[in-house]
Protein backbone atom coordinates (compact mmCIF):
# COMPACT_ATOMS: atom_id res chain seq x y z
CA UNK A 1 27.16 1.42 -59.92
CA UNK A 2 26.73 1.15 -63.79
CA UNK A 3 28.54 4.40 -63.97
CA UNK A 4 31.50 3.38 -61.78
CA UNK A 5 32.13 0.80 -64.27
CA UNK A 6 32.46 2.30 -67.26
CA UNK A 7 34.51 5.20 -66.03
CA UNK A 8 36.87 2.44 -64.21
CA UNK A 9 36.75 1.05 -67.98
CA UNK A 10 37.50 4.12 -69.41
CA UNK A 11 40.55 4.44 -66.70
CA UNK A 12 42.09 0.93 -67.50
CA UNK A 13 42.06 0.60 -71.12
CA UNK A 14 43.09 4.77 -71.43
CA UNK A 15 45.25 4.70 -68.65
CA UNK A 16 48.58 6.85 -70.21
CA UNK A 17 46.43 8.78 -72.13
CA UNK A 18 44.70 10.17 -69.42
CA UNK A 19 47.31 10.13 -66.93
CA UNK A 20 49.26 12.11 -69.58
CA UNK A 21 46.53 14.55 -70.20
CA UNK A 22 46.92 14.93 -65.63
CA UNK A 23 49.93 15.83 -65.79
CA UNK A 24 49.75 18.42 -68.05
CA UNK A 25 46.57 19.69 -66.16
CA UNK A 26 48.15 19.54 -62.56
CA UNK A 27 47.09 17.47 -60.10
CA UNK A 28 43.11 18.50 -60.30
CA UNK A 29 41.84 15.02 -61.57
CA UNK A 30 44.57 13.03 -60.03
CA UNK A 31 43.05 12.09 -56.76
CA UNK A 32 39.75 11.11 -58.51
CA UNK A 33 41.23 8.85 -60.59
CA UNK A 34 43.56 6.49 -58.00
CA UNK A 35 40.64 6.39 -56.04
CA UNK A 36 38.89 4.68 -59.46
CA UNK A 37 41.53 2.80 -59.83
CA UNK A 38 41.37 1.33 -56.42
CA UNK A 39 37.47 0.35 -56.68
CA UNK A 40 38.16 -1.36 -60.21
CA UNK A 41 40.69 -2.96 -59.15
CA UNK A 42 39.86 -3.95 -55.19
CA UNK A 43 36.36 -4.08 -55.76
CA UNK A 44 35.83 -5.12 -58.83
CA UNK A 45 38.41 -7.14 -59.35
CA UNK A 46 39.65 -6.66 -62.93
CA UNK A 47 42.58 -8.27 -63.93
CA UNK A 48 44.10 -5.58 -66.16
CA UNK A 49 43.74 -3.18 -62.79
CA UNK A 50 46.78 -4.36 -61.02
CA UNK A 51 49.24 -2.68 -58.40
CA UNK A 52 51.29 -1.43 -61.68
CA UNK A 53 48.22 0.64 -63.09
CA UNK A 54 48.15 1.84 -59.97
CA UNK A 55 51.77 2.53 -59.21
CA UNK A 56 51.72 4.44 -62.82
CA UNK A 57 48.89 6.57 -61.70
CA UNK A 58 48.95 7.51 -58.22
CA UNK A 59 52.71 6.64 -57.40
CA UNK A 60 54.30 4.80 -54.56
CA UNK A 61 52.93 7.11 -51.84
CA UNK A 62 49.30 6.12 -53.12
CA UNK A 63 49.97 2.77 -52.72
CA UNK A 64 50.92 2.40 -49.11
CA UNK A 65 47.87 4.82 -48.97
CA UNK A 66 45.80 2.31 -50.39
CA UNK A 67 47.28 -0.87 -49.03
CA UNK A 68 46.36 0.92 -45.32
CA UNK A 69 42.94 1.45 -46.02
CA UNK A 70 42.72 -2.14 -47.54
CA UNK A 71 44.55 -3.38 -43.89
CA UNK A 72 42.21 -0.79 -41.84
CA UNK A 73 38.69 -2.31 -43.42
CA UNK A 74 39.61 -5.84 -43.42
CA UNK A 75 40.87 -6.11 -39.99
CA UNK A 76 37.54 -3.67 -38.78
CA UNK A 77 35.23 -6.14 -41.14
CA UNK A 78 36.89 -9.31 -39.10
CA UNK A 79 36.78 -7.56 -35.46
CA UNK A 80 32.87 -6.94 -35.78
CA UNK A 81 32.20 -9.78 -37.61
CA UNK A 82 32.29 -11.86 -34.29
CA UNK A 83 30.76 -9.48 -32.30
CA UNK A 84 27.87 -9.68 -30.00
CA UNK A 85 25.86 -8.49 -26.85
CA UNK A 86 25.09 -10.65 -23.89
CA UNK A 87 21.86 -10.69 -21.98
CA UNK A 88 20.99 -7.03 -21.12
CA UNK A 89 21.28 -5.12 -17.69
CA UNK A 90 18.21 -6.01 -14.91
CA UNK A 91 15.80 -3.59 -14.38
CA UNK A 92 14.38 -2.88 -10.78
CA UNK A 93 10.60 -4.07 -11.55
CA UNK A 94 10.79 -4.46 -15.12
CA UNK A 95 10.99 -7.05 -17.71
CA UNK A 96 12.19 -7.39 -21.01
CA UNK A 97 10.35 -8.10 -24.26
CA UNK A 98 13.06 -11.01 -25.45
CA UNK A 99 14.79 -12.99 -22.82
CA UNK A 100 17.83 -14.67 -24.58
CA UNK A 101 21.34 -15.21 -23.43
CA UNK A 102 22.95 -13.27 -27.07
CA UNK A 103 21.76 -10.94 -29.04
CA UNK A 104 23.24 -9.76 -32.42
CA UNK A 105 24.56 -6.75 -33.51
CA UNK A 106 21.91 -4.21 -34.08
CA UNK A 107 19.02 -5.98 -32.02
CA UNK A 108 16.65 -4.36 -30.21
CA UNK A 109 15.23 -5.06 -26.92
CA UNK A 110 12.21 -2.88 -25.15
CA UNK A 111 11.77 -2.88 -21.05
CA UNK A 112 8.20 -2.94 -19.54
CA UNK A 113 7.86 -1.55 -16.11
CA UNK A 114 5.83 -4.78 -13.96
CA UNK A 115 2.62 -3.95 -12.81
CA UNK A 116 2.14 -1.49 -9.89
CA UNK A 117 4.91 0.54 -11.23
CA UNK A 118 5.31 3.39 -14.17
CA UNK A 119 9.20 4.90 -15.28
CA UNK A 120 10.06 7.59 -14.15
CA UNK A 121 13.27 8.30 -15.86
CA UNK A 122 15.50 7.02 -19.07
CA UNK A 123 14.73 5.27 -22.19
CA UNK A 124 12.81 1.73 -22.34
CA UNK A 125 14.07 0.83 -25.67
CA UNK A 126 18.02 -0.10 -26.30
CA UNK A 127 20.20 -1.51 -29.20
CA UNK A 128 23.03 -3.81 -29.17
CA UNK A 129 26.21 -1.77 -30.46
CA UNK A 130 28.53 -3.25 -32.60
CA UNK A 131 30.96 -3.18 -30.09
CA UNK A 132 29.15 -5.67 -28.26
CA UNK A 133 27.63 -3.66 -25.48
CA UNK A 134 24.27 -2.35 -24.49
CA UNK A 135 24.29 1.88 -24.21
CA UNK A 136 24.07 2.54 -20.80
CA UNK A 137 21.10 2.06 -19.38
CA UNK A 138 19.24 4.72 -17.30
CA UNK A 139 15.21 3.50 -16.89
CA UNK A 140 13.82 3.59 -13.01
CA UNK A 141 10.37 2.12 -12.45
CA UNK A 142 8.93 3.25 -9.30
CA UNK A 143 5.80 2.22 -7.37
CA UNK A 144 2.66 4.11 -8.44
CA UNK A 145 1.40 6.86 -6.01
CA UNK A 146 -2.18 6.47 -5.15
CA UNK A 147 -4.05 9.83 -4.59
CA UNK A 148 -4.32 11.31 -0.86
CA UNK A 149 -7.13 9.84 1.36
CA UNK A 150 -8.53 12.68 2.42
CA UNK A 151 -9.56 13.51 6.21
CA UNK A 152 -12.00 10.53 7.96
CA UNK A 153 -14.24 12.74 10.11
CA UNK A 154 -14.93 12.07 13.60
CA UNK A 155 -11.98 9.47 12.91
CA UNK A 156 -8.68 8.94 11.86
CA UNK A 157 -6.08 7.13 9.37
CA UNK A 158 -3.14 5.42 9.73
CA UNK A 159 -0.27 5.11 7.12
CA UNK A 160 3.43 5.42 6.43
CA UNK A 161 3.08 6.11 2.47
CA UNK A 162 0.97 5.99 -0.28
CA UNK A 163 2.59 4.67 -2.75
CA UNK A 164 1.69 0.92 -4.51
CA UNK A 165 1.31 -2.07 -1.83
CA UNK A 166 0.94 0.60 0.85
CA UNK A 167 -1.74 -0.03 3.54
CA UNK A 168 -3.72 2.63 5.26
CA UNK A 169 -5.97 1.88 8.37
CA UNK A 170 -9.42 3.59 9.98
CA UNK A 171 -9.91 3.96 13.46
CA UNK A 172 -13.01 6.57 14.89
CA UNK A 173 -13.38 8.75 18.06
CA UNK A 174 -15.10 7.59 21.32
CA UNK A 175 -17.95 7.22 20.85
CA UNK A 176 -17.88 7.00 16.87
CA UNK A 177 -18.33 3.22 15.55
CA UNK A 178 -16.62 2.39 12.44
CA UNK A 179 -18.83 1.45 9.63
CA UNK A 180 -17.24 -0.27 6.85
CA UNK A 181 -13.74 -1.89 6.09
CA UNK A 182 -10.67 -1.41 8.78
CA UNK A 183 -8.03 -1.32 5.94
CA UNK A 184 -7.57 -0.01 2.30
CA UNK A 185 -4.16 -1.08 -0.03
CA UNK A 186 -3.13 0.65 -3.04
CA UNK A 187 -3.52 -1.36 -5.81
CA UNK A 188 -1.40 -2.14 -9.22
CA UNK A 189 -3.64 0.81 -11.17
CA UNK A 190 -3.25 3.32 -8.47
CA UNK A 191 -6.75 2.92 -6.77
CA UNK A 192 -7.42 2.23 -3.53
CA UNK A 193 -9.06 -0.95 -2.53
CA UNK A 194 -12.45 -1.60 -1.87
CA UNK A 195 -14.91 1.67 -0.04
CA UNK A 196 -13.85 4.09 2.56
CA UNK A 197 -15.43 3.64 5.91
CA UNK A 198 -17.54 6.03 7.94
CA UNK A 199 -17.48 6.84 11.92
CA UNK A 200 -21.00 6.79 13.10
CA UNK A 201 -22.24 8.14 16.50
CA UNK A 202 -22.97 5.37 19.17
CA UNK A 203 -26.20 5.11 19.80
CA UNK A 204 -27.58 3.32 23.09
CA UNK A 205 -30.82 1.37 22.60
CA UNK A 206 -33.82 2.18 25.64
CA UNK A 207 -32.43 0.45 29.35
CA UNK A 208 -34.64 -2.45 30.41
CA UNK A 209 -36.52 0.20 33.08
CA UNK A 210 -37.16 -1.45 36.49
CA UNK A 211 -40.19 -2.62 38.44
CA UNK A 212 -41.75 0.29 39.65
CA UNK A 213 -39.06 2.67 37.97
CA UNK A 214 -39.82 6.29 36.16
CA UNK A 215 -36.97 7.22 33.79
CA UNK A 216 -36.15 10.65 32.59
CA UNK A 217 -33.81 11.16 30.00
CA UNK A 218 -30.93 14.24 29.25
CA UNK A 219 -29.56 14.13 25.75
CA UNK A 220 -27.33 16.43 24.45
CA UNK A 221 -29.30 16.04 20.80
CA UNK A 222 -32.43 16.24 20.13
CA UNK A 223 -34.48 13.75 19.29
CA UNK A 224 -36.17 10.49 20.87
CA UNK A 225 -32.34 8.55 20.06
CA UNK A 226 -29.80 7.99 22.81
CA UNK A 227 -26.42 8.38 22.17
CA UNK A 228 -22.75 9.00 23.34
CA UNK A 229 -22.59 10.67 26.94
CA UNK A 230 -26.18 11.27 26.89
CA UNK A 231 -27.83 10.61 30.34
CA UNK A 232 -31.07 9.26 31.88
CA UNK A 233 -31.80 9.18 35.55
CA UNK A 234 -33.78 6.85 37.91
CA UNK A 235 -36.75 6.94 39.72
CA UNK A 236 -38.52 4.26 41.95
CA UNK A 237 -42.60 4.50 42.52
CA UNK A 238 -42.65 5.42 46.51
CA UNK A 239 -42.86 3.84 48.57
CA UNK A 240 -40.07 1.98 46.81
CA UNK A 241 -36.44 2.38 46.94
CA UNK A 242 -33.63 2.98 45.05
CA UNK A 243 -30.67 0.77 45.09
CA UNK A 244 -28.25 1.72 42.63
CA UNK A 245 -26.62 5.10 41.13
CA UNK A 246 -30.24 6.75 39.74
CA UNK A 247 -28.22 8.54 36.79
CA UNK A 248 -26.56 6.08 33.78
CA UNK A 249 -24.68 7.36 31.09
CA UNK A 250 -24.72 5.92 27.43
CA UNK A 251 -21.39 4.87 27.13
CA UNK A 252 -18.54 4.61 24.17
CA UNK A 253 -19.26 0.82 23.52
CA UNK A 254 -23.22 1.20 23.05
CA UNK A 255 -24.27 0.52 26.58
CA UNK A 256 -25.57 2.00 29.54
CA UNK A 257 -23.01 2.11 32.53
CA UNK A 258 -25.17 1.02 34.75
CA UNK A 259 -29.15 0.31 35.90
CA UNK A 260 -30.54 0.66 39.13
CA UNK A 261 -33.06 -1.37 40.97
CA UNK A 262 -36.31 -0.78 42.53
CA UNK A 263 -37.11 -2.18 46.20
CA UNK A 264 -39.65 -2.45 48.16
CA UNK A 265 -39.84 -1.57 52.15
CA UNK A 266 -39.86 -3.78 54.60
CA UNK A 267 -43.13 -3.50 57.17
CA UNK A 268 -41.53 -4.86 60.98
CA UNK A 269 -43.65 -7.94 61.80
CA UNK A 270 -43.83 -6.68 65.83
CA UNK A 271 -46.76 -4.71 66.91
CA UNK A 272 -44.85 -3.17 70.28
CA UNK A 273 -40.74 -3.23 70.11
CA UNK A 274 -38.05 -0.77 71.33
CA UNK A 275 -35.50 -1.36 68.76
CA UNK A 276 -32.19 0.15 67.63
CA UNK A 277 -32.41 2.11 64.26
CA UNK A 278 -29.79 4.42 63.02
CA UNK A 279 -27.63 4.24 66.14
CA UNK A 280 -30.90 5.32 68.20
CA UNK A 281 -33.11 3.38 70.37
CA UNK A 282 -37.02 3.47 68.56
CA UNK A 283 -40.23 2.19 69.20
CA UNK A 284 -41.61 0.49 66.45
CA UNK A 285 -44.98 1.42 67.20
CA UNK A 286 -44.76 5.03 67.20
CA UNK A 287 -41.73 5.87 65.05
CA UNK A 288 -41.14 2.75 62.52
CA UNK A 289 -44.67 2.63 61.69
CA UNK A 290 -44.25 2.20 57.69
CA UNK A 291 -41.42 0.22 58.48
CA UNK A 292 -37.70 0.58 56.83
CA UNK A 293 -36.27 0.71 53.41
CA UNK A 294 -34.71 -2.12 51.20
CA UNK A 295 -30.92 -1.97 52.48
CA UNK A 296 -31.39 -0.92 55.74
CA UNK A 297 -30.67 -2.38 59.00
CA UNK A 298 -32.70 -2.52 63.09
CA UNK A 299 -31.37 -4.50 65.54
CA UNK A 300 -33.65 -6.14 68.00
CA UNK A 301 -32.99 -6.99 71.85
CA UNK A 302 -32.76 -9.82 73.60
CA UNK A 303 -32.22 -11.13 77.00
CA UNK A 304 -29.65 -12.94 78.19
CA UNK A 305 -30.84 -15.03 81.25
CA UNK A 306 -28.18 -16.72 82.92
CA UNK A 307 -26.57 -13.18 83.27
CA UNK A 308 -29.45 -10.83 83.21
CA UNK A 309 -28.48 -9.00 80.21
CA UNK A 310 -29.48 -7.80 77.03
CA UNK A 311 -27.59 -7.97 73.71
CA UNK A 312 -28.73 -7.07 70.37
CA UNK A 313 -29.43 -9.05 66.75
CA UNK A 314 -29.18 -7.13 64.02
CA UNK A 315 -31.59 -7.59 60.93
CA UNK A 316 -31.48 -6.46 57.40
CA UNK A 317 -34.39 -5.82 54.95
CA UNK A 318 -34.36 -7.47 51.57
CA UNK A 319 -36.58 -6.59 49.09
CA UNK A 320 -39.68 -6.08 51.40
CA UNK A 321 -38.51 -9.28 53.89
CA UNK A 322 -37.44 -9.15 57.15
CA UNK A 323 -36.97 -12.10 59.50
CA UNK A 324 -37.57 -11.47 63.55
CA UNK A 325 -34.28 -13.11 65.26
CA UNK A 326 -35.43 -16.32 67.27
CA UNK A 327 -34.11 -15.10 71.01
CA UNK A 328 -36.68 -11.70 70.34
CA UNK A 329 -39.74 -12.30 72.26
CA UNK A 330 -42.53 -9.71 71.74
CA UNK A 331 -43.94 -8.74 75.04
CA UNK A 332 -47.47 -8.36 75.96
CA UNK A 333 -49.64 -6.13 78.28
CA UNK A 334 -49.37 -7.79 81.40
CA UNK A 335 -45.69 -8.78 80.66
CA UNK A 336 -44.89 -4.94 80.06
CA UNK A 337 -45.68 -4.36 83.60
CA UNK A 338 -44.33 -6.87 85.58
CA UNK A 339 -40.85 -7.58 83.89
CA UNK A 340 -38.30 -5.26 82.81
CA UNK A 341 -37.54 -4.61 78.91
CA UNK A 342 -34.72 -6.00 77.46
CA UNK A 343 -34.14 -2.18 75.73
CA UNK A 344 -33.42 -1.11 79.71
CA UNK A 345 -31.35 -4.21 80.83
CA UNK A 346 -27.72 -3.21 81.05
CA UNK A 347 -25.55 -4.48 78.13
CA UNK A 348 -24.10 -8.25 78.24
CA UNK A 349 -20.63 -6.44 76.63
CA UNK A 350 -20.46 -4.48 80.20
CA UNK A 351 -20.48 -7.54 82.30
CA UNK A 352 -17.88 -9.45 80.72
C-alpha cells in the first residue's frame, strides 16, 4: 500500500511532466497511470486528484470508463450488502448443526444423518452464497443395513428387509421347539437385537405305564431319550386286557398321543348256564370257564312266564365285574330234569 502512495504522489504533483514524457513514448505507460490516478483519487481521496487530472491523463473515454466501474462496484457493494440466506433445505433423517431462521453471507452449516441412518450420497457441509441461497443440496441418509441372518436350521425366518427398524421372526419344524427369543430388530448401530434362537428336537418324557402293562419302545435314535415320531407299544400282564390302541407315538407338542389301559377279566358268577356269547349259544361250564375279557358282552336267558318264553339280558364286563341280571335263575340238578331250559324255550320276539 505504502508503494501505491508514493507513486500516486509522484503522479499528482508530476502530472504534465510525465504525461508529456507518455506521449512521446506511445501509449506503453498510459494505462498504468489512469488506473493510479483513479486509486489516488477514488480511493484515496486526495484533493489535488480530481476529474481534471484525470481528464488530462487518460482523456474523456477514460472517464466514462472509470465513472462505470465506480457505478458497477457501488451498486454490487449495496445489492450484497443486504443479502442473506434463510433457514436451509430439510434433510430426510438428518439434522442440522445450527437451527436459526437467517444466516449471513458466508455461514456455514453441517448436516448429521439421525441415528439408525449413514449418507449415502452428496456433501454434509454447505455455505450461504452471497446471493442469498444455499448450493443445491444433494445428501440422502438411508437406513443402515444390518448383516444377513444366516439359515436357522431345522427352522425358519421371517422378514421383508433388513435394513434399520426391520423385524425378523423364528419359527422351527414339527417337531423342533424353539429355544430362545421369537423376534430380532435391527438396531440404530446395525446389530441385531438380543441372541438368535435355536430349534431343538421334542423330546417326550417316559408315559405313566399302566397297571399290569409291559412297554417296549421303537426310536428312530439311539439312546434311552424319546423323541419326535418315535414309538412305544403296549402290553397288558395276561390274563389282562388291553383297552386302548397298544402303539403311541411321541408327538410334535411333547406328548404321547395316546395310553392304553390294562383290564382285568371278568370270572361268570354261575356254576351251570347256557348263555349267548359271540352270537353263539355257550355253556359256561365247559366253554367260558376263565370267564370273558374287560369289554366284552354274554347275554343270559330268562323266562317269561305268563307267555312261556324266553328272552335274553345282556351283560357287560367292567374291569373284572359282572352283575347276573335279576330275572336269571341258576338251575339246579333236580330242576335240570324236570323243567325245560330257558336256552330251549322258543323266543318271546316270535310270539308277539
Amino acid at each position: 500500500m505504502q508503494h501505491v502512495m508514493v507513486l500516486s504522489s509522484f503522479v499528482t504533483s508530476n502530472t504534465r511532466n510525465l504525461l508529456s514524457s507518455v506521449y512521446k513514448d506511445g501509449n506503453k505507460y498510459k494505462e498504468l497511470i489512469c488506473n493510479y490516478l483513479f486509486v489516488d483519487a477514488f480511493i484515496f481521496k486526495r484533493r489535488n486528484t480530481g476529474p481534471r487530472v484525470i481528464w488530462e491523463a487518460c482523456g474523456l473515454a477514460a472517464m466514462y470508463s472509470l465513472a462505470l466501474v465506480a457505478c458497477v462496484v457501488a451498486v454490487s457493494h449495496c445489492a450484497l450488502a443486504g443479502k442473506v440466506c434463510p433457514r436451509p433445505p430439510e434433510v430426510l433423517f438428518a439434522t442440522i448443526d445450527v437451527n436459526k431462521n437467517v444466516y449471513e453471507v458466508g455461514e456455514e452449516v453441517e448436516y448429521t444423518c439421525r441415528p439408525g441412518f449413514v449418507p449415502n450420497n452428496g456433501q454434509r457441509k454447505y455455505t450461504c452464497l452471497p446471493t442469498g441461497k444455499w448450493p443445491l443440496n444433494t445428501l440422502l441418509c438411508l437406513p443402515k443395513r444390518c448383516p444377513s441372518p444366516g439359515p436357522l436350521q431345522h427352522g425358519k425366518m421371517d422378514f421383508l428387509d433388513l435394513h434399520y427398524q426391520s423385524s425378523l421372526s423364528f419359527s422351527c419344524d414339527p417337531g423342533y421347539n424353539l429355544v430362545g427369543t421369537r423376534t430380532s430388530q435391527c438396531m440404530a448401530d446395525g446389530k441385531w437385537s438380543g441372541t438368535f434362537p435355536q430349534c431343538e428336537p421334542v423330546t417326550c418324557a417316559p408315559p405313566s405305564l399302566p397297571e399290569f402293562g409291559v412297554l417296549s419302545y421303537r426310536r428312530l435314535k439311539p439312546g434311552n431319550i424319546s423323541h419326535f415320531l418315535d414309538t412305544i407299544i403296549f402290553e397288558c400282564v395276561p390274563p389282562l386286557a388291553l383297552i386302548g390302541n397298544e402303539t403311541a407315538t411321541c408327538m410334535a407338542n411333547g406328548n404321547w398321543s395316546s395310553i392304553p389301559e390294562c383290564k382285568g377279566p371278568c370270572k361268570i358268577p354261575v356254576k351251570k348256564a347256557v348263555v349267548l356269547y359271540n352270537g353263539e349259544k355257550k355253556r359256561v361250564q365247559n366253554d367260558l370257564k376263565e370267564g370273558i375279557q374287560h369289554g366284552e358282552t354274554i347275554s343270559f336267558f330268562c323266562k317269561n312266564k305268563e307267555k312261556s318264553c324266553a328272552y335274553t339280558v345282556a351283560v357287560p364286563c367292567v374291569d373284572g365285574n359282572l352283575t347276573l341280571p335279576a330275572c336269571f335263575k341258576e338251575r339246579g340238578f333236580f330242576s335240570s330234569l324236570v323243567k325245560k331250559d330257558p336256552s330251549d324255550m322258543k323266543p318271546c320276539e316270535d310270539q308277539e
